[in-house]
PDB file of N, CA and C in Angstrom:
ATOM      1  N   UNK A   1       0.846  -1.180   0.000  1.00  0.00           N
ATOM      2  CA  UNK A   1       0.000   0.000   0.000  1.00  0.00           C
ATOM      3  C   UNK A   1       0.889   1.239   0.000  1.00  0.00           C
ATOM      4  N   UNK A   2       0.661   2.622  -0.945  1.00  0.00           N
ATOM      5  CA  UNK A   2       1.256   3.329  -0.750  1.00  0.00           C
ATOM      6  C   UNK A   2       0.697   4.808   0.625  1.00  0.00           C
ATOM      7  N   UNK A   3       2.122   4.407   1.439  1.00  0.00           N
ATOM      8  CA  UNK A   3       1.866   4.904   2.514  1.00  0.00           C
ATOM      9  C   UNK A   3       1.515   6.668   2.041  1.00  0.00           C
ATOM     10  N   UNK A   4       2.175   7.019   1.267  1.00  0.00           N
ATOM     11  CA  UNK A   4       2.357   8.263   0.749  1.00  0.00           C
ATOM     12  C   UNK A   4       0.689   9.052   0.819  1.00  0.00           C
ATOM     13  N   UNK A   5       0.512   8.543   0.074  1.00  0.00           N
ATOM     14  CA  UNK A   5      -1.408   8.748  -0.295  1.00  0.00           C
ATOM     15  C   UNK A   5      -2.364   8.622   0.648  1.00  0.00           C
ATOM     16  N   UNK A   6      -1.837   7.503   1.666  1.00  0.00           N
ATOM     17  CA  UNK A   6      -2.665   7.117   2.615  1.00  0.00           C
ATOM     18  C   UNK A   6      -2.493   8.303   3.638  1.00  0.00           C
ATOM     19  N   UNK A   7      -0.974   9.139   3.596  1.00  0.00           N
ATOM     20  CA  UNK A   7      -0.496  10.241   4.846  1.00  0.00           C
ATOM     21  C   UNK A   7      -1.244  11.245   4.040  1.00  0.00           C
ATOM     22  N   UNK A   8      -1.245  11.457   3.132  1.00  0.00           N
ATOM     23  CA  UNK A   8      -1.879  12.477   2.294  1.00  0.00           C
ATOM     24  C   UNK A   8      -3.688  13.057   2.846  1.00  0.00           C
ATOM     25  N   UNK A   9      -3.994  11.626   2.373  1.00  0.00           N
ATOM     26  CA  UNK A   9      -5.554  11.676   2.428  1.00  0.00           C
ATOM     27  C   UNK A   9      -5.812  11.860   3.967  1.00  0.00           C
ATOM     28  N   UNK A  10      -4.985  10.977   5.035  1.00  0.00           N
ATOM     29  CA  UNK A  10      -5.494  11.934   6.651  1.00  0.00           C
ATOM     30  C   UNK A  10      -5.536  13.385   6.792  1.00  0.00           C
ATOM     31  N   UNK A  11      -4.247  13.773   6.104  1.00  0.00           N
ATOM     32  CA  UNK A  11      -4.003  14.881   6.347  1.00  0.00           C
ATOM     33  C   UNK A  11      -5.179  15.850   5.980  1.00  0.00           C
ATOM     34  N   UNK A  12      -5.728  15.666   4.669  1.00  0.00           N
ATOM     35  CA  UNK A  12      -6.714  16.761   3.887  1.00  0.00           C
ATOM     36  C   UNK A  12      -7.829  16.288   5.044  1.00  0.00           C
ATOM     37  N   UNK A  13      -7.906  15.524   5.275  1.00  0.00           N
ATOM     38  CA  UNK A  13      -9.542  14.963   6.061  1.00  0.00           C
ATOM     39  C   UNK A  13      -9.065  15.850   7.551  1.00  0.00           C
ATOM     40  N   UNK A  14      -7.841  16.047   8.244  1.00  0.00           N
ATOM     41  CA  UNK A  14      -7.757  16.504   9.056  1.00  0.00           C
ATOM     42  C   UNK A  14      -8.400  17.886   9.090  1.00  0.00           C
ATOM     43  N   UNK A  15      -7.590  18.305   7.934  1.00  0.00           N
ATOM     44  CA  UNK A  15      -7.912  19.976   7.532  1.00  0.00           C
ATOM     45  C   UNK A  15      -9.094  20.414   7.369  1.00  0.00           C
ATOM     46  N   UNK A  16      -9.652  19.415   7.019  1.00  0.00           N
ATOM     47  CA  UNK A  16     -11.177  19.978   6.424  1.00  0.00           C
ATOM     48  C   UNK A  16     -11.929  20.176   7.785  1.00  0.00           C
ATOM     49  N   UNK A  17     -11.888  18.807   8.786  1.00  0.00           N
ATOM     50  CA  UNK A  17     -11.886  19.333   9.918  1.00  0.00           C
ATOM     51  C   UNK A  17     -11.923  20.272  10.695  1.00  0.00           C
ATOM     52  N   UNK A  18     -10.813  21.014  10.628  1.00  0.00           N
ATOM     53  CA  UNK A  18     -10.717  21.920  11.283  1.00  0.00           C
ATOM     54  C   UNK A  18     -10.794  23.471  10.877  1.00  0.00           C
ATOM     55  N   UNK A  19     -10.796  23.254   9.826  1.00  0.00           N
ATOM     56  CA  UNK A  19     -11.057  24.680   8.507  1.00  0.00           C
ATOM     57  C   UNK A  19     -12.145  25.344   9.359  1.00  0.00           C
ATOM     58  N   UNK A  20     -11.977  26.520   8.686  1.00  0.00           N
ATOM     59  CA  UNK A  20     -12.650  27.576   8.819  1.00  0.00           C
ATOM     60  C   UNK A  20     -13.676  27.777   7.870  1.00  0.00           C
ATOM     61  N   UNK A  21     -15.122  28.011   7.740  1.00  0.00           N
ATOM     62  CA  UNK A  21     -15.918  27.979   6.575  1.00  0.00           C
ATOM     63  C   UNK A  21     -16.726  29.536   6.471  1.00  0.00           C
ATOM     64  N   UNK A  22     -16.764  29.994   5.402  1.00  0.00           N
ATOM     65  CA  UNK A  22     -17.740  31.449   5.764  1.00  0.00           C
ATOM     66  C   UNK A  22     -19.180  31.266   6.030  1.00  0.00           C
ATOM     67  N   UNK A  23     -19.696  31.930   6.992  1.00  0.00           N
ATOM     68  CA  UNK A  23     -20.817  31.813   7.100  1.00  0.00           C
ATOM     69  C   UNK A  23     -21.733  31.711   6.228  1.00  0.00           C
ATOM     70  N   UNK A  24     -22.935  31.046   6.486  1.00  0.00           N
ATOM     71  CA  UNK A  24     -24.428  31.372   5.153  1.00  0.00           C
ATOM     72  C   UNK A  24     -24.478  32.327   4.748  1.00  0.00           C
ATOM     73  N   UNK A  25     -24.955  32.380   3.168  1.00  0.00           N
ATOM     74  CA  UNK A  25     -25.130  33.390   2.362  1.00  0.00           C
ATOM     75  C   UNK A  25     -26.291  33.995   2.885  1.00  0.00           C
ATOM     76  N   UNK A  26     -26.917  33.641   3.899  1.00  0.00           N
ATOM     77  CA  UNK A  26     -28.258  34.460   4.213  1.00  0.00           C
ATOM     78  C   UNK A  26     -27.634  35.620   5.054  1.00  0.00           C
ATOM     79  N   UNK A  27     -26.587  35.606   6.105  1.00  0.00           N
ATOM     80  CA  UNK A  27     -25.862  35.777   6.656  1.00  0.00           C
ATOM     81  C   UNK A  27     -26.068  37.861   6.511  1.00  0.00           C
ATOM     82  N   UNK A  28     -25.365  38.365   5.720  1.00  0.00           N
ATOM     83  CA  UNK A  28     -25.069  39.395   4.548  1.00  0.00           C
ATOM     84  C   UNK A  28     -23.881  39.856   6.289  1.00  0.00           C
ATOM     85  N   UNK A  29     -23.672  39.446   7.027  1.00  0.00           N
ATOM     86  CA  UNK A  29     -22.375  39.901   7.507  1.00  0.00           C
ATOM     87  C   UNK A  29     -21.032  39.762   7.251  1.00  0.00           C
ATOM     88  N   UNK A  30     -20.152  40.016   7.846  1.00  0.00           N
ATOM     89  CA  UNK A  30     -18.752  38.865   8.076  1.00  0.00           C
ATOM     90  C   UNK A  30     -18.669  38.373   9.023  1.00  0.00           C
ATOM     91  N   UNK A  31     -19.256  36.782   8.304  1.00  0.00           N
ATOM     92  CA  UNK A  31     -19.101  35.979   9.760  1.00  0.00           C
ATOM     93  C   UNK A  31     -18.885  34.614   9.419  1.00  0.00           C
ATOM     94  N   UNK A  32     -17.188  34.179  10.068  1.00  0.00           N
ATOM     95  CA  UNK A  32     -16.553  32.850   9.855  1.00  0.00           C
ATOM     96  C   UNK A  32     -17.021  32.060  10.813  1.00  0.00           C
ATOM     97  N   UNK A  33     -17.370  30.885  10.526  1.00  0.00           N
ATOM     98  CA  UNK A  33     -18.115  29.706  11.703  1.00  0.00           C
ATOM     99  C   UNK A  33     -16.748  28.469  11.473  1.00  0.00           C
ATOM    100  N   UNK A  34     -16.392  27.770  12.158  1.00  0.00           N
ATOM    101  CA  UNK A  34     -16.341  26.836  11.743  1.00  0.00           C
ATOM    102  C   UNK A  34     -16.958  25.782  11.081  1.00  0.00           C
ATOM    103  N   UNK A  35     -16.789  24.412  10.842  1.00  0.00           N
ATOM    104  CA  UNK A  35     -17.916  23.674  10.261  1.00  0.00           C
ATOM    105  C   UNK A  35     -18.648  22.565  11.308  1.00  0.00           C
ATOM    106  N   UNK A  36     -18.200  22.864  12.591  1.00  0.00           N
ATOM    107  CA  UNK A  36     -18.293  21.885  13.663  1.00  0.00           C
ATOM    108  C   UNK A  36     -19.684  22.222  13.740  1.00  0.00           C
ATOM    109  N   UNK A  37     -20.359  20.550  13.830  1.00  0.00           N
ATOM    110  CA  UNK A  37     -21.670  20.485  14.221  1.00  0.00           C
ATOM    111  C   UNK A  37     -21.919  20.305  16.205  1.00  0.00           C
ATOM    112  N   UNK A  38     -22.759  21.288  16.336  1.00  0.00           N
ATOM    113  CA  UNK A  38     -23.233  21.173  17.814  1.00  0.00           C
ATOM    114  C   UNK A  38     -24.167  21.930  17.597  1.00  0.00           C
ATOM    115  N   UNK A  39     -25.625  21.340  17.360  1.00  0.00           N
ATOM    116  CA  UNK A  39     -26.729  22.098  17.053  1.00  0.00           C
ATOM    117  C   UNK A  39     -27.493  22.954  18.353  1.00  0.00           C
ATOM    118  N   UNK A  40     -28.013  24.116  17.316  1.00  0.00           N
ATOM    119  CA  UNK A  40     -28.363  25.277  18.664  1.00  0.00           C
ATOM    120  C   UNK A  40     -29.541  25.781  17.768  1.00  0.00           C
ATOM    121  N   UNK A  41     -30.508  25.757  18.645  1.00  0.00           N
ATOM    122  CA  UNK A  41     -32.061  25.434  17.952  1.00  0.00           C
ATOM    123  C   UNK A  41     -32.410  27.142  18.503  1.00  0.00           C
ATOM    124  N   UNK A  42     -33.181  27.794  17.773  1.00  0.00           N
ATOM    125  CA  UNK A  42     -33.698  29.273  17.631  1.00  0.00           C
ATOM    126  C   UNK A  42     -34.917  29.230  17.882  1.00  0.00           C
ATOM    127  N   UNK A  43     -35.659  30.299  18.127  1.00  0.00           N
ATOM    128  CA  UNK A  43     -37.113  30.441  18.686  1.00  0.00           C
ATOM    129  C   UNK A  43     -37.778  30.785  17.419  1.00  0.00           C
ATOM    130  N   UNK A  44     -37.277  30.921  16.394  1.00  0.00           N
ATOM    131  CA  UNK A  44     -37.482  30.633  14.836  1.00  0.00           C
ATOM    132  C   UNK A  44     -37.963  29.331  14.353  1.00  0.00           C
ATOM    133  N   UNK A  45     -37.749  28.698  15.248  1.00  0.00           N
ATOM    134  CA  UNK A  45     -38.084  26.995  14.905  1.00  0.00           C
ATOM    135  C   UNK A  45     -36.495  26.379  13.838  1.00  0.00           C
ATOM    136  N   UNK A  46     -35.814  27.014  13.682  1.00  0.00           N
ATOM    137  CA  UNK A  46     -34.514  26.822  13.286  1.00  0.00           C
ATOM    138  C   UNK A  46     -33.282  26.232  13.953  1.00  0.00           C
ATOM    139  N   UNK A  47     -32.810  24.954  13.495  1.00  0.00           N
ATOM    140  CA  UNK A  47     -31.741  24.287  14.038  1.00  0.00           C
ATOM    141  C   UNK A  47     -30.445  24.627  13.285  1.00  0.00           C
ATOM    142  N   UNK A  48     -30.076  25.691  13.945  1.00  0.00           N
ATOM    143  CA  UNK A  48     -28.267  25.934  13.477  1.00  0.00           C
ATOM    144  C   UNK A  48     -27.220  25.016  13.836  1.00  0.00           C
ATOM    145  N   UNK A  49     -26.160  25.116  12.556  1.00  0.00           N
ATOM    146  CA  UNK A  49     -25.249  23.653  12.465  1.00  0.00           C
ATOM    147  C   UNK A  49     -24.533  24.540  14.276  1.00  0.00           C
ATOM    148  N   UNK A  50     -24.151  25.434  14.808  1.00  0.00           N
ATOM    149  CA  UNK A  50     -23.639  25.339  15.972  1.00  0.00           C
ATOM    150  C   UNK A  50     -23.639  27.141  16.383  1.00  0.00           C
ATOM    151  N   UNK A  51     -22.932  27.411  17.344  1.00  0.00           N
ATOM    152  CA  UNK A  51     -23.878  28.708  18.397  1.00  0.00           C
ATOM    153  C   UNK A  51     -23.113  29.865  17.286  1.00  0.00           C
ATOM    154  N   UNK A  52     -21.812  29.806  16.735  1.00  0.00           N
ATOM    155  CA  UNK A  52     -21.808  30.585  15.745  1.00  0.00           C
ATOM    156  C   UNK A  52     -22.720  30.974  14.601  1.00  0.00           C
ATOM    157  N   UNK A  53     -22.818  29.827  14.139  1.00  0.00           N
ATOM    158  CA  UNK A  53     -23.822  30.641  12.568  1.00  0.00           C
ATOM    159  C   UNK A  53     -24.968  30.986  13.644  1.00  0.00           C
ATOM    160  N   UNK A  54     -25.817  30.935  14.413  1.00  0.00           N
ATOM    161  CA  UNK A  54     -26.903  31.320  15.074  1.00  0.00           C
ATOM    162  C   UNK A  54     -26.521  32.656  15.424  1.00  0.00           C
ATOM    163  N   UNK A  55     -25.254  32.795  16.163  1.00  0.00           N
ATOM    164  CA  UNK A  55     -25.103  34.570  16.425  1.00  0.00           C
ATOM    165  C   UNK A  55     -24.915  35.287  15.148  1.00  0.00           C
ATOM    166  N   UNK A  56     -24.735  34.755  13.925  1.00  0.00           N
ATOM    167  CA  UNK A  56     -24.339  35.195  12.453  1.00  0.00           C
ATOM    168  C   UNK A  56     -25.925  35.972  11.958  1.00  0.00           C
ATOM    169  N   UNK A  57     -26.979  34.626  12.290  1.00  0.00           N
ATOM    170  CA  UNK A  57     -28.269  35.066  11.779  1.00  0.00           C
ATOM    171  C   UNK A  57     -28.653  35.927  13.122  1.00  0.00           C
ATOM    172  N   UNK A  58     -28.710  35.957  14.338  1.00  0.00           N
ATOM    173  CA  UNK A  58     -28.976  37.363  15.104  1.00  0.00           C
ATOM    174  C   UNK A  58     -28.553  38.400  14.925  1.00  0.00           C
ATOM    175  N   UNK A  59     -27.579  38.209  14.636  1.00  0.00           N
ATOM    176  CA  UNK A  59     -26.661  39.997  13.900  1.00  0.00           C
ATOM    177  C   UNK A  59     -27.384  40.325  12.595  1.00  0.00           C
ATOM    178  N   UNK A  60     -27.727  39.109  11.635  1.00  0.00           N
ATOM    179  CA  UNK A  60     -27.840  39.949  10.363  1.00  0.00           C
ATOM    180  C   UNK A  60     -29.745  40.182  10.858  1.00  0.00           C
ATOM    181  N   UNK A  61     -30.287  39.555  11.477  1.00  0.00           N
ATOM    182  CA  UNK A  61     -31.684  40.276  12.065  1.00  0.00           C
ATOM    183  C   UNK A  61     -31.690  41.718  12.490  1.00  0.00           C
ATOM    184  N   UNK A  62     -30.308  42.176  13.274  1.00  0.00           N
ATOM    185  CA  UNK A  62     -30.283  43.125  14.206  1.00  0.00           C
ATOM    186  C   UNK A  62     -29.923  43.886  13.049  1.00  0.00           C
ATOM    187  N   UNK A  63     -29.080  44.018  12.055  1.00  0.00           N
ATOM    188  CA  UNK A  63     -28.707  44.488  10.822  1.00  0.00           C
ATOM    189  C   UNK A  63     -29.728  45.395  10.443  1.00  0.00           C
ATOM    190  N   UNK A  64     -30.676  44.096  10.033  1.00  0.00           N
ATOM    191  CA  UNK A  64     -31.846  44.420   8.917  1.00  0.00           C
ATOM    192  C   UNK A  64     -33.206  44.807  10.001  1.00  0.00           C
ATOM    193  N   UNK A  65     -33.248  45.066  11.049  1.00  0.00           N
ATOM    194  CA  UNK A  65     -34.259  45.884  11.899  1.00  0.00           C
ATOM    195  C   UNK A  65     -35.525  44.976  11.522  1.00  0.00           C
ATOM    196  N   UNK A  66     -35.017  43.756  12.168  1.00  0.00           N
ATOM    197  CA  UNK A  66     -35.813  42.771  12.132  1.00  0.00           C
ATOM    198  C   UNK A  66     -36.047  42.197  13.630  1.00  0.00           C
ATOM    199  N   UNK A  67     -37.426  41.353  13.698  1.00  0.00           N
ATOM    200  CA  UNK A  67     -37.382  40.857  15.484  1.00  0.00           C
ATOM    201  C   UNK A  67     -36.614  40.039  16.198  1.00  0.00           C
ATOM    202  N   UNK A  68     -35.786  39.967  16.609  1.00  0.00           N
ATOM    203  CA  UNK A  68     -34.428  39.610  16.969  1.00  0.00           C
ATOM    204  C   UNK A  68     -35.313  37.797  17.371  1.00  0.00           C
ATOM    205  N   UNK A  69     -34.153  36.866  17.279  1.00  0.00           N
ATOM    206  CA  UNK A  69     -34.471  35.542  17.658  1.00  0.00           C
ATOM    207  C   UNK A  69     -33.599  35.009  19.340  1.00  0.00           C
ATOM    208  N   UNK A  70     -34.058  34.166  19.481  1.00  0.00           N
ATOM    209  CA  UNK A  70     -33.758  33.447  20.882  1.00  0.00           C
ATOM    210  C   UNK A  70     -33.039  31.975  20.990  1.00  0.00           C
ATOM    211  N   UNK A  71     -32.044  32.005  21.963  1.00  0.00           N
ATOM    212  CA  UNK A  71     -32.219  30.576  21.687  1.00  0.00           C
ATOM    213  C   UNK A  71     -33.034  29.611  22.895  1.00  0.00           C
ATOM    214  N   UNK A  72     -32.895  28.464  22.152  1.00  0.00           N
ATOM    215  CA  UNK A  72     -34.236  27.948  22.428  1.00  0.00           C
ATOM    216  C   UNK A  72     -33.824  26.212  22.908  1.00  0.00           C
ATOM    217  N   UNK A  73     -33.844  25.442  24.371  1.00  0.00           N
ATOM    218  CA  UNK A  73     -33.517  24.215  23.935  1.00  0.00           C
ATOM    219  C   UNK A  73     -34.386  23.572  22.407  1.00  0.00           C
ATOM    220  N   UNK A  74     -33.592  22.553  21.958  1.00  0.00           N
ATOM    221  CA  UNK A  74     -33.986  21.637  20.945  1.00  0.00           C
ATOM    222  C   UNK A  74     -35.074  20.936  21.336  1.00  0.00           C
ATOM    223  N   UNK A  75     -35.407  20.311  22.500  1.00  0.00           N
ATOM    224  CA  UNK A  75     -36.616  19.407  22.254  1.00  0.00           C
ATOM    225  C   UNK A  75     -37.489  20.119  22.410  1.00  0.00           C
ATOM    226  N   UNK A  76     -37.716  21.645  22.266  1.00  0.00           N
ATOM    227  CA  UNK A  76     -38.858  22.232  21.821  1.00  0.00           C
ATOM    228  C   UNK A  76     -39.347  22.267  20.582  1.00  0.00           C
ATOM    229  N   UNK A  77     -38.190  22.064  19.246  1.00  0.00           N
ATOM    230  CA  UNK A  77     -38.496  21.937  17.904  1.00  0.00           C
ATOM    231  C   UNK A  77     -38.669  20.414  17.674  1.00  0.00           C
ATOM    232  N   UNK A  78     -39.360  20.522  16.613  1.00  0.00           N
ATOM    233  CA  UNK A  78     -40.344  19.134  16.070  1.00  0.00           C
ATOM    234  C   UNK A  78     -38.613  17.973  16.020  1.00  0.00           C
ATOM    235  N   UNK A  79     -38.375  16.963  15.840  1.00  0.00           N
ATOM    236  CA  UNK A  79     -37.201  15.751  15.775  1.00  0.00           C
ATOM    237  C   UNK A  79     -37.217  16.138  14.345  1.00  0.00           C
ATOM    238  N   UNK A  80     -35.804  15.655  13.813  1.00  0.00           N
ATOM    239  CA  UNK A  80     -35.425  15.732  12.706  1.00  0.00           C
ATOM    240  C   UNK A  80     -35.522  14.110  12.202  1.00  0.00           C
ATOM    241  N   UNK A  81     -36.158  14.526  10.944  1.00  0.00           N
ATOM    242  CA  UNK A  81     -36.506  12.659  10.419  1.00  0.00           C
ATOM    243  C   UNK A  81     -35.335  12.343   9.165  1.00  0.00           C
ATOM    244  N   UNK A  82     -34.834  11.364   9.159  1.00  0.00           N
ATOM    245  CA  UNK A  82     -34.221  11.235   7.973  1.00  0.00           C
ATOM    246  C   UNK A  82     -32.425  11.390   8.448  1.00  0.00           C
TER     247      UNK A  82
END
């Protein structure tokens, strides 16, 4: 087996890992999230991939002079199927 490819391919899988991703295009701020999932559920009925992109979409609410959101435990929103 070539070890070469095999050190290769951890490596990119590491990175991706740990990368930095730009926030949602719904977003219209600057705001870098990582890609780490730890879901954080909104009074929107919205499950964000983690507490960053959620402060991303409260800012761009507060932005756009919109009604600001909450967070909210998860087993208040409906289970995710699938």
């Amino acid at each position: 087996m070539d070890y070469k490819l095999v050190f290769i391919f951890v490596v990119v899988a590491f990175l991706a890992t740990v990368s930095e991703a730009k926030g949602p295009s719904w977003t219209g701020v600057d705001c870098i999230c990582t890609t780490e999932y730890d879901p954080v559920c909104g009074s929107d009925m919205v499950r964000y991939s983690n507490y960053c992109v959620f402060k991303c979409r409260v800012q761009y609410l507060k932005d756009k002079g919109l009604p600001p959101i909450y967070q909210v435990p998860c087993y208040d929103l409906p289970p995710l199927f699938g």
